[in-house]
Protein backbone atom coordinates (compact mmCIF):
# COMPACT_ATOMS: atom_id res chain seq x y z
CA UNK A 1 17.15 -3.82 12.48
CA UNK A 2 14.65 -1.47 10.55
CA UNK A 3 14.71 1.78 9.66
CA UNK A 4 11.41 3.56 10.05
CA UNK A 5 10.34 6.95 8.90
CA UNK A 6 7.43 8.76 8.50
CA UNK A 7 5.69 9.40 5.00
CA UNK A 8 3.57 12.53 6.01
CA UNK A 9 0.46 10.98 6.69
CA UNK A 10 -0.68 9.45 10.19
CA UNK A 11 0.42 6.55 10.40
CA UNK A 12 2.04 5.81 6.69
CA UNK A 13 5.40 4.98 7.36
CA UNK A 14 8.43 3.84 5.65
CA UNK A 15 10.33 0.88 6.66
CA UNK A 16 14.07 -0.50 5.58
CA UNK A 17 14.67 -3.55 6.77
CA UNK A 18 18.82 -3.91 7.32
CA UNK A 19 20.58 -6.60 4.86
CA UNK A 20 23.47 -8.58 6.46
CA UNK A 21 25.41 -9.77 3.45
CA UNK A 22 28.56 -11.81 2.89
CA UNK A 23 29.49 -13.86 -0.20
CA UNK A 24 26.65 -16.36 0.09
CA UNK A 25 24.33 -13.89 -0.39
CA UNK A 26 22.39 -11.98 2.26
CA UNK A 27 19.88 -11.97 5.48
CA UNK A 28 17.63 -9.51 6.15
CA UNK A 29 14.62 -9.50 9.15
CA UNK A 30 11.82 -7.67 7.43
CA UNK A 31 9.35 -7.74 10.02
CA UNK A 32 9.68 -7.28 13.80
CA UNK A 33 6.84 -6.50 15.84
CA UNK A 34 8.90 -4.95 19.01
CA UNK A 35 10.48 -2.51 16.44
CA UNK A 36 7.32 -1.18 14.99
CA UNK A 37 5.46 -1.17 18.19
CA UNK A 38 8.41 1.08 19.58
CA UNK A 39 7.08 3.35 16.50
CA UNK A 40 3.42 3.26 17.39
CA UNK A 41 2.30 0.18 14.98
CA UNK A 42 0.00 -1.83 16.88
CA UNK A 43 -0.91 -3.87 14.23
CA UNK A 44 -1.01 -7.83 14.45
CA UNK A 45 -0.86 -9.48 10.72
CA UNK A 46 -2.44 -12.57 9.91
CA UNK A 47 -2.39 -13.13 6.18
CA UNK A 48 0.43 -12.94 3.79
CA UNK A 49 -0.40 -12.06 0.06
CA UNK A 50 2.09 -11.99 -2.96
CA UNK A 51 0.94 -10.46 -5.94
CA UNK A 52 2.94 -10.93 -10.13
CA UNK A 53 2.64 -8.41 -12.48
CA UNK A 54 3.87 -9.48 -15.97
CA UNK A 55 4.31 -6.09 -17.60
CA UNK A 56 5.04 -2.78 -16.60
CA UNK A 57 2.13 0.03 -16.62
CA UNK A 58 -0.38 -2.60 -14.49
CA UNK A 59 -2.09 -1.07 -11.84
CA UNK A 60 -4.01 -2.64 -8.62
CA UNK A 61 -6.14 -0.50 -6.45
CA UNK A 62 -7.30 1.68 -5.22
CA UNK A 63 -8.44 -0.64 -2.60
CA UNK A 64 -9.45 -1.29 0.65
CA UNK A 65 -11.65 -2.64 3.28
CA UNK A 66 -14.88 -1.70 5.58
CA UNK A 67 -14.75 -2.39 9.52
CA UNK A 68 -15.05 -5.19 11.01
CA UNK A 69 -12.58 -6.51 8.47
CA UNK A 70 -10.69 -3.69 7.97
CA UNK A 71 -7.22 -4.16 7.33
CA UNK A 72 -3.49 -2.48 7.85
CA UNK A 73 -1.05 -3.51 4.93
CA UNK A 74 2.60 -3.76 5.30
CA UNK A 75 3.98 -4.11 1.82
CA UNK A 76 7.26 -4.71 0.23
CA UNK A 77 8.66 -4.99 -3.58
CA UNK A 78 10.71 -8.94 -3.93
CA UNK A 79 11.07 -8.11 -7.80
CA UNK A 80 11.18 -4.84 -9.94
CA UNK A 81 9.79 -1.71 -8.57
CA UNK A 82 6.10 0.11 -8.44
CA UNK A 83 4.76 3.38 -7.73
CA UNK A 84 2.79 2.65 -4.51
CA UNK A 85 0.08 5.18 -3.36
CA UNK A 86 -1.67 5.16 0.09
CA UNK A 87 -4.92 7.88 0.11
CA UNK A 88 -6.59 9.07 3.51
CA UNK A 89 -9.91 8.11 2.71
CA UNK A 90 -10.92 8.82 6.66
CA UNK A 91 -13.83 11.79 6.54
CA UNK A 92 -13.37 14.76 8.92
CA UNK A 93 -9.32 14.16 8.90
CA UNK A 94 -6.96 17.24 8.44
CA UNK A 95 -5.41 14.72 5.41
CA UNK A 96 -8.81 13.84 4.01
CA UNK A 97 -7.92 12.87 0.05
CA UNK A 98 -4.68 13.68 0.72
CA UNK A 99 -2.00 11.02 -1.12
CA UNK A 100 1.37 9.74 -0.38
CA UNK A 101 3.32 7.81 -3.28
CA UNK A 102 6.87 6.18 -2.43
CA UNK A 103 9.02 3.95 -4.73
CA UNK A 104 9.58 0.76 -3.34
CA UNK A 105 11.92 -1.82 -5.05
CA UNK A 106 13.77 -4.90 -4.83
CA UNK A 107 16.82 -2.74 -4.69
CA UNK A 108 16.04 -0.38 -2.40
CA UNK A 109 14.43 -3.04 0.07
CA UNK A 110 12.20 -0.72 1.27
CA UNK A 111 8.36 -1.11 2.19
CA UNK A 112 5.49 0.85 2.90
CA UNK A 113 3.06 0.39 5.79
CA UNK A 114 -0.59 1.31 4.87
CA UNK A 115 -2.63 1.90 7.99
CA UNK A 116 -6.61 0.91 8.33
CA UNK A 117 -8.59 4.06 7.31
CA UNK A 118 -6.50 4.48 3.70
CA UNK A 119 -6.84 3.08 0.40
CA UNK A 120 -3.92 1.38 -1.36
CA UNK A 121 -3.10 1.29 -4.41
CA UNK A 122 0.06 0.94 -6.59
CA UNK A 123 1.65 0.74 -10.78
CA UNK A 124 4.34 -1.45 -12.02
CA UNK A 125 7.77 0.34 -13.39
CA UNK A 126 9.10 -3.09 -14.19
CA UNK A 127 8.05 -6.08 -16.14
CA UNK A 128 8.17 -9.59 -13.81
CA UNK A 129 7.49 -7.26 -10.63
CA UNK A 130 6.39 -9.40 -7.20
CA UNK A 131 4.98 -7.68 -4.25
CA UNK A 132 4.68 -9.27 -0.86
CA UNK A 133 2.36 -7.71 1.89
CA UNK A 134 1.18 -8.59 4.84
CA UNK A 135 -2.33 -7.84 6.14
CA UNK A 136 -4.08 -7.55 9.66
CA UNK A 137 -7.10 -8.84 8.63
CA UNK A 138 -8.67 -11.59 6.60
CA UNK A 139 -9.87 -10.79 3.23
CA UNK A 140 -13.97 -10.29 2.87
CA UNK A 141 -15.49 -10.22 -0.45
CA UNK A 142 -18.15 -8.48 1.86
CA UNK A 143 -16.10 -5.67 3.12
CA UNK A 144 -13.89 -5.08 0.16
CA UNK A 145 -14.33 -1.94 -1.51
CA UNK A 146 -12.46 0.44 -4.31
CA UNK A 147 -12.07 3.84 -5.20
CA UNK A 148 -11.43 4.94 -8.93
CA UNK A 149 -7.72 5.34 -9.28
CA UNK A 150 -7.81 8.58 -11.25
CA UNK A 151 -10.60 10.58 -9.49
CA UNK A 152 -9.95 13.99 -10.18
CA UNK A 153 -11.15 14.47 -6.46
CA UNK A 154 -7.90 12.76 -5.35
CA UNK A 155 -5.30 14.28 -7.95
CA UNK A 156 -2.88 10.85 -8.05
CA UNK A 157 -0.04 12.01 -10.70
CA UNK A 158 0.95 8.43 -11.42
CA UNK A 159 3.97 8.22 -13.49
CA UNK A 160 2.22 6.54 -16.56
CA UNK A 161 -0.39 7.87 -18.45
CA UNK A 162 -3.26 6.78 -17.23
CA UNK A 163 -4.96 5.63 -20.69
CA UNK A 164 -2.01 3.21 -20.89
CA UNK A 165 -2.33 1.17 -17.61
CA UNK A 166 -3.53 -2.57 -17.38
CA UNK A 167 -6.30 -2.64 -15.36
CA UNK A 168 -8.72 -4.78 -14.11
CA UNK A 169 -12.61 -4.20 -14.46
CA UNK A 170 -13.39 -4.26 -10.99
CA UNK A 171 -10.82 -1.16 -10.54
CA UNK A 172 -11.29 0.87 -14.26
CA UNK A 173 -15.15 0.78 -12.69
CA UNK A 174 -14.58 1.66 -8.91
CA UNK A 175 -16.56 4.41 -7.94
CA UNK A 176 -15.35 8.06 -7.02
CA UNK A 177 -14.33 8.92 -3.62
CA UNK A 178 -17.74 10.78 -3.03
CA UNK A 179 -19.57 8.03 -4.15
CA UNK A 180 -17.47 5.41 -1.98
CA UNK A 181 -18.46 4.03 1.65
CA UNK A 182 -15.73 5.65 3.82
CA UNK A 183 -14.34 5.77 7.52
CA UNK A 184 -15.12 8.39 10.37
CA UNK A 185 -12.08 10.30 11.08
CA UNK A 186 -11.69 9.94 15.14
CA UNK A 187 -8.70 12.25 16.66
């Protein structure tokens, strides 16, 4: 059984998966494709991706990726806990630049689905933090693209300063929304 809420932005939703526990430990369905098609998630995932950060204060993103390999992301926190921000990067949408940010955790077994047409991005609170997500399409060097994670533009108020966070290259030199190669808003 999931729980599934909405975040505020179309299509960004929150999902907690039910844990069945007992004194060997627990079960839990995390994904269920009936469920979130009953909640308007057509999405069909093909690729699973885990991701270790070994301290706290790293930060991935803001990415995402260009049609025809554009992809939804359904992500979840196995160890420790991040900050995890989706962004409406679709022009023409009522939410255009608009951000969401939810805590997901190992504790709260909680996870975030990031439709096509937003950036994702997210910080470590912990040290030894996993994340597990599932995407709906393949990944494409090609079609990959970023967005500067502290374009004024956007306004993210991470919860770190930002002169502190680990970053890689490619994302400390993304370009600005307005510079970026975005997707039509259609109603």
């Amino acid at each position: 059984m999931l729980e599934v809420r909405s975040l505020g932005l179309d299509g960004v939703l929150e999902i907690v998966p039910r844990r069945l526990g007992d004194e060997r430990g627990f079960f839990s369905e995390t994904y269920n494709a009936e469920t979130l098609a009953a909640h308007g998630v057509a999405a069909i995932f093909v690729q699973d991706n885990h991701s270790y950060s070994a301290a706290a204060g790293t930060l991935r993103g803001l990415h995402y990726q260009l049609p025809p390999k554009a992809q939804a992301k359904l992500v979840r926190v196995v160890r420790g806990r991040v900050f995890d921000v989706v962004v409406d990067i679709r022009k023409g949408s009522p939410t255009f630049a608009k951000w969401v940010a939810l805590e997901l955790s190992a504790e709260k077994w909680n996870q975030i689905l990031v439709p096509v047409g937003f950036a994702h991005g997210l910080v470590t609170l912990e040290p030894e933090t996993e994340v597990l997500y599932k995407v709906s399409e393949h990944y494409s060097a090609e079609h990959e693209r970023s967005i500067r994670y502290d374009d004024p533009e956007i306004g993210i108020g991470w919860p770190a300063a930002t002169d502190r966070l680990q970053l890689s290259a490619k994302d400390r030199n993304a370009p600005l929304l307005h510079e970026s190669i975005l997707f039509e808003f259609t109603a």
